[in-house]
Protein backbone atom coordinates (compact mmCIF):
# COMPACT_ATOMS: atom_id res chain seq x y z
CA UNK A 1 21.35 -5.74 3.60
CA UNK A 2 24.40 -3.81 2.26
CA UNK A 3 24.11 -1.74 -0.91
CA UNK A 4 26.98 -0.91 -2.12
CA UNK A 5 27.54 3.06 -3.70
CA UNK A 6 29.60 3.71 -6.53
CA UNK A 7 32.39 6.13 -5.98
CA UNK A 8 32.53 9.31 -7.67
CA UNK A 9 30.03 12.35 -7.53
CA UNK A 10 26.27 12.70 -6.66
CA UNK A 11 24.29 15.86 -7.10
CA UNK A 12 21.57 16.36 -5.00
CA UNK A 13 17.64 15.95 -6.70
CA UNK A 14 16.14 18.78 -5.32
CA UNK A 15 13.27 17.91 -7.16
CA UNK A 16 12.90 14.27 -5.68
CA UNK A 17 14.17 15.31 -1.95
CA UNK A 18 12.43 16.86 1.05
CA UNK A 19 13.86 18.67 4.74
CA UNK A 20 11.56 19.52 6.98
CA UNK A 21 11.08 20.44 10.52
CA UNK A 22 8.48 20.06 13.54
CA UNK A 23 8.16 21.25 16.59
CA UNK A 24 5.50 21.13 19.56
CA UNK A 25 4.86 24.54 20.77
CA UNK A 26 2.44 25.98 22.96
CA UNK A 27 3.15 23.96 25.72
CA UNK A 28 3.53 21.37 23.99
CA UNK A 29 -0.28 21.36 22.61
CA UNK A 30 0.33 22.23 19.03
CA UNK A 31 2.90 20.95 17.04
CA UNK A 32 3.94 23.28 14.10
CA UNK A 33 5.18 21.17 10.82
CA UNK A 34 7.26 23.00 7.71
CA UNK A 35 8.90 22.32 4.67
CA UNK A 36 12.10 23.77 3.27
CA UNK A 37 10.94 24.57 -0.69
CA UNK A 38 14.48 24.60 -2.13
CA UNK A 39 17.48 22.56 -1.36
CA UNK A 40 20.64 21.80 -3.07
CA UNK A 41 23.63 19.72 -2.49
CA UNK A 42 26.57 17.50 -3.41
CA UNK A 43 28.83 15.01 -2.20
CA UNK A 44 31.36 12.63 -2.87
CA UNK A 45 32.06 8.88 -2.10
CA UNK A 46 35.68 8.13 -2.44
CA UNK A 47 37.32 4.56 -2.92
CA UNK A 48 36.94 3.92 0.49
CA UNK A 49 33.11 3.82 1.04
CA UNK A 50 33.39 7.34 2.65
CA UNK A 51 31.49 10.05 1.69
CA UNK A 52 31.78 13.93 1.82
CA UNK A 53 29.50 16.38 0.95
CA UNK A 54 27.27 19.80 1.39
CA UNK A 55 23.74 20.20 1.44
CA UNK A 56 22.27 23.58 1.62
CA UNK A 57 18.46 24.26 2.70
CA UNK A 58 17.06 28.02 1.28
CA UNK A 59 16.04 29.41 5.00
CA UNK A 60 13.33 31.73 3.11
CA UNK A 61 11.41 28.91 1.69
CA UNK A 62 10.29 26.97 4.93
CA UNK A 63 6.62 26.73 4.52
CA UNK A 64 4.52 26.33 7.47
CA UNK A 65 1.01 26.75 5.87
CA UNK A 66 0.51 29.91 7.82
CA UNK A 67 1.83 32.84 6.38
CA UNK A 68 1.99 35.16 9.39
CA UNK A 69 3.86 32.67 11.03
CA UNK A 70 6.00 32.01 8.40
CA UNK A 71 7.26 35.52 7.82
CA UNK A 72 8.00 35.77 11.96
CA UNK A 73 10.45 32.08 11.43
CA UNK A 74 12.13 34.59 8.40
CA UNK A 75 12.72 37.50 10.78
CA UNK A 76 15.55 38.11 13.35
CA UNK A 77 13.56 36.46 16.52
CA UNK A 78 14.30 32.94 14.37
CA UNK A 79 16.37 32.27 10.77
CA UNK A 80 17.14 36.11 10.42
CA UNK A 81 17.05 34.88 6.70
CA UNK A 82 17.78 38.89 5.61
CA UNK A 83 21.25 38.07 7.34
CA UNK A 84 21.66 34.34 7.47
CA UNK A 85 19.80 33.35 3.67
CA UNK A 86 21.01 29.90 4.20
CA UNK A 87 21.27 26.56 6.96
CA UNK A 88 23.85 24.20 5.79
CA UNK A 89 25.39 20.76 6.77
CA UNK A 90 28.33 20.28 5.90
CA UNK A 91 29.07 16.30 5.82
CA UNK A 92 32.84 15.69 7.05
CA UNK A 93 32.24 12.02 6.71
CA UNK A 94 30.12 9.09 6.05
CA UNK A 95 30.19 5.76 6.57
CA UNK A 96 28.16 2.48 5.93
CA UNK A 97 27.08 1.30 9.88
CA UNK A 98 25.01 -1.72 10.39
CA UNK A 99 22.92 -3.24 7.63
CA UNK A 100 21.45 -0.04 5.30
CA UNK A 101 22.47 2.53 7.91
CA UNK A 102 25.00 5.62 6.97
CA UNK A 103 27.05 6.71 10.63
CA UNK A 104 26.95 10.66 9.14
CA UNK A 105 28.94 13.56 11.14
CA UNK A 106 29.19 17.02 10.05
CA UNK A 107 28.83 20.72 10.69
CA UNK A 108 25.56 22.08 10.67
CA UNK A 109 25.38 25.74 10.39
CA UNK A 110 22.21 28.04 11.14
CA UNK A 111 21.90 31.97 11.76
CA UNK A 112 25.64 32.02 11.37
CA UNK A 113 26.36 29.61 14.09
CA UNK A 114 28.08 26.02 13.45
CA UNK A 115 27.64 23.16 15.86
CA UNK A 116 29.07 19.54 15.53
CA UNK A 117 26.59 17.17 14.82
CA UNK A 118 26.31 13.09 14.25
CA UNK A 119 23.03 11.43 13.00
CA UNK A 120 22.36 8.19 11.19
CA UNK A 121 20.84 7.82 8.24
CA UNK A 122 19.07 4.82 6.34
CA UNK A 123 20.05 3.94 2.64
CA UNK A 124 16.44 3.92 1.40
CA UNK A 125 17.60 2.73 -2.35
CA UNK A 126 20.98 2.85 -4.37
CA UNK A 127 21.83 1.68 -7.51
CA UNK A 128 24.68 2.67 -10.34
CA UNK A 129 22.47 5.95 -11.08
CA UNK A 130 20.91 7.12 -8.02
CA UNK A 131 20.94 6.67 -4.16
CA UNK A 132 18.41 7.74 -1.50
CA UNK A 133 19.57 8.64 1.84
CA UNK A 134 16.53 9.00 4.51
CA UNK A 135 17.43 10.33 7.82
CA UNK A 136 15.08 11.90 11.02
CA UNK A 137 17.58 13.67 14.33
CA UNK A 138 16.90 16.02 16.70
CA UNK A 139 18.20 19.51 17.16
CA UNK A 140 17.99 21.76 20.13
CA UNK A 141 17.56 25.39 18.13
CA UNK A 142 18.97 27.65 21.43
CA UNK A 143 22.46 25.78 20.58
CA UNK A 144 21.97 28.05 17.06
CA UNK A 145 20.50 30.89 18.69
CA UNK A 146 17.13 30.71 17.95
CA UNK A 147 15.73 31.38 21.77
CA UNK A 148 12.70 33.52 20.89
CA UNK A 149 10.47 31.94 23.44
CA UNK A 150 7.09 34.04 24.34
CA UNK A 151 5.55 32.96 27.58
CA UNK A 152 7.68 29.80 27.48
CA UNK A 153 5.98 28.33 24.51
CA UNK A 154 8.31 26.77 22.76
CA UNK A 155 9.86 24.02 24.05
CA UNK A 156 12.08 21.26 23.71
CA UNK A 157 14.02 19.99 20.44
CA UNK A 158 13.21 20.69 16.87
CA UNK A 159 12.99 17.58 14.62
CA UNK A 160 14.29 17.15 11.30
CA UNK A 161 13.46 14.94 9.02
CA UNK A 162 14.91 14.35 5.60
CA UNK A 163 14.33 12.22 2.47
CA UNK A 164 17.42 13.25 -0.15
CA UNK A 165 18.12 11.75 -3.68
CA UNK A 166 21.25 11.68 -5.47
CA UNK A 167 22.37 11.27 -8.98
CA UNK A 168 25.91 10.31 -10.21
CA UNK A 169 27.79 14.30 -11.26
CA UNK A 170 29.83 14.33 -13.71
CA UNK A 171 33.05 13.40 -12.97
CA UNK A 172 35.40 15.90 -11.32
């Protein structure tokens, strides 16, 4: 199936769209899950079918369900959020792939640092008024400097999983 998307602008529904993160620690015993509470975002899908765009995740808001742990991902051994308030990913393109898949490559920046990245997403739902973009990828966090690693308990890559809505901006 190919949906079609409407050129134009979308603005991200932070209200209807989810990032989050999980990642086996403790030898690979426990695996921690989070949730970024506010995100925000644009992009744009020109004549061509391509599509550019920004999303930005609040690094302060990732919620772990365990506060003491929380407030040590917000310090400088992880987001250094008092520094670095924000992760972003900025989309340089976008592209329809094979059947309801989106061939996305961008620059995702964290603590400062910006690193190339290419995932694929799935194009969960689109109409004239609203698309839905779902997309799960794999990051390895020391690329980004987060190598805070007590008794080699942390391990491995972080996955990311994402669920984002957009509705048609007004025009620009």
């Amino acid at each position: 199936m190919t949906v079609a998307v409407e050129t134009g602008v979308w603005q991200l529904d932070a209200t209807a769209s989810t990032v989050a993160v999980r990642h086996r620690t403790m030898w690979g015993l426990v695996t921690v899950k989070g949730a970024f509470g506010a995100v925000a975002g644009q992009g744009e899908v020109g004549p061509d079918g391509s599509a550019t765009g920004t999303l930005t995740v609040d690094a302060a808001t990732l919620d772990t369900k365990n506060k003491k742990r929380d407030e040590h991902l917000r310090s400088a051994d992880f987001f250094d959020v008092a520094n670095h308030p924000e992760i972003t990913f900025a989309v340089r393109g976008a592209k329809a792939g094979a059947g309801d898949t989106v061939e996305v490559s961008g620059q995702l920046t964290v603590r400062g640092v910006s690193r190339p990245q290419t995932l694929t997403a799935r194009l969960a739902g689109a109409d004239a008024d609203a698309l839905t973009l779902e997309t799960e990828y794999t990051v390895d966090r020391a690329e980004f400097g987060l190598t805070w690693n007590q008794l080699g308990m942390i391990r491995g890559l972080t996955t990311v999983t994402a669920a984002l809505r957009f509705v048609r901006g007004p025009a620009a």
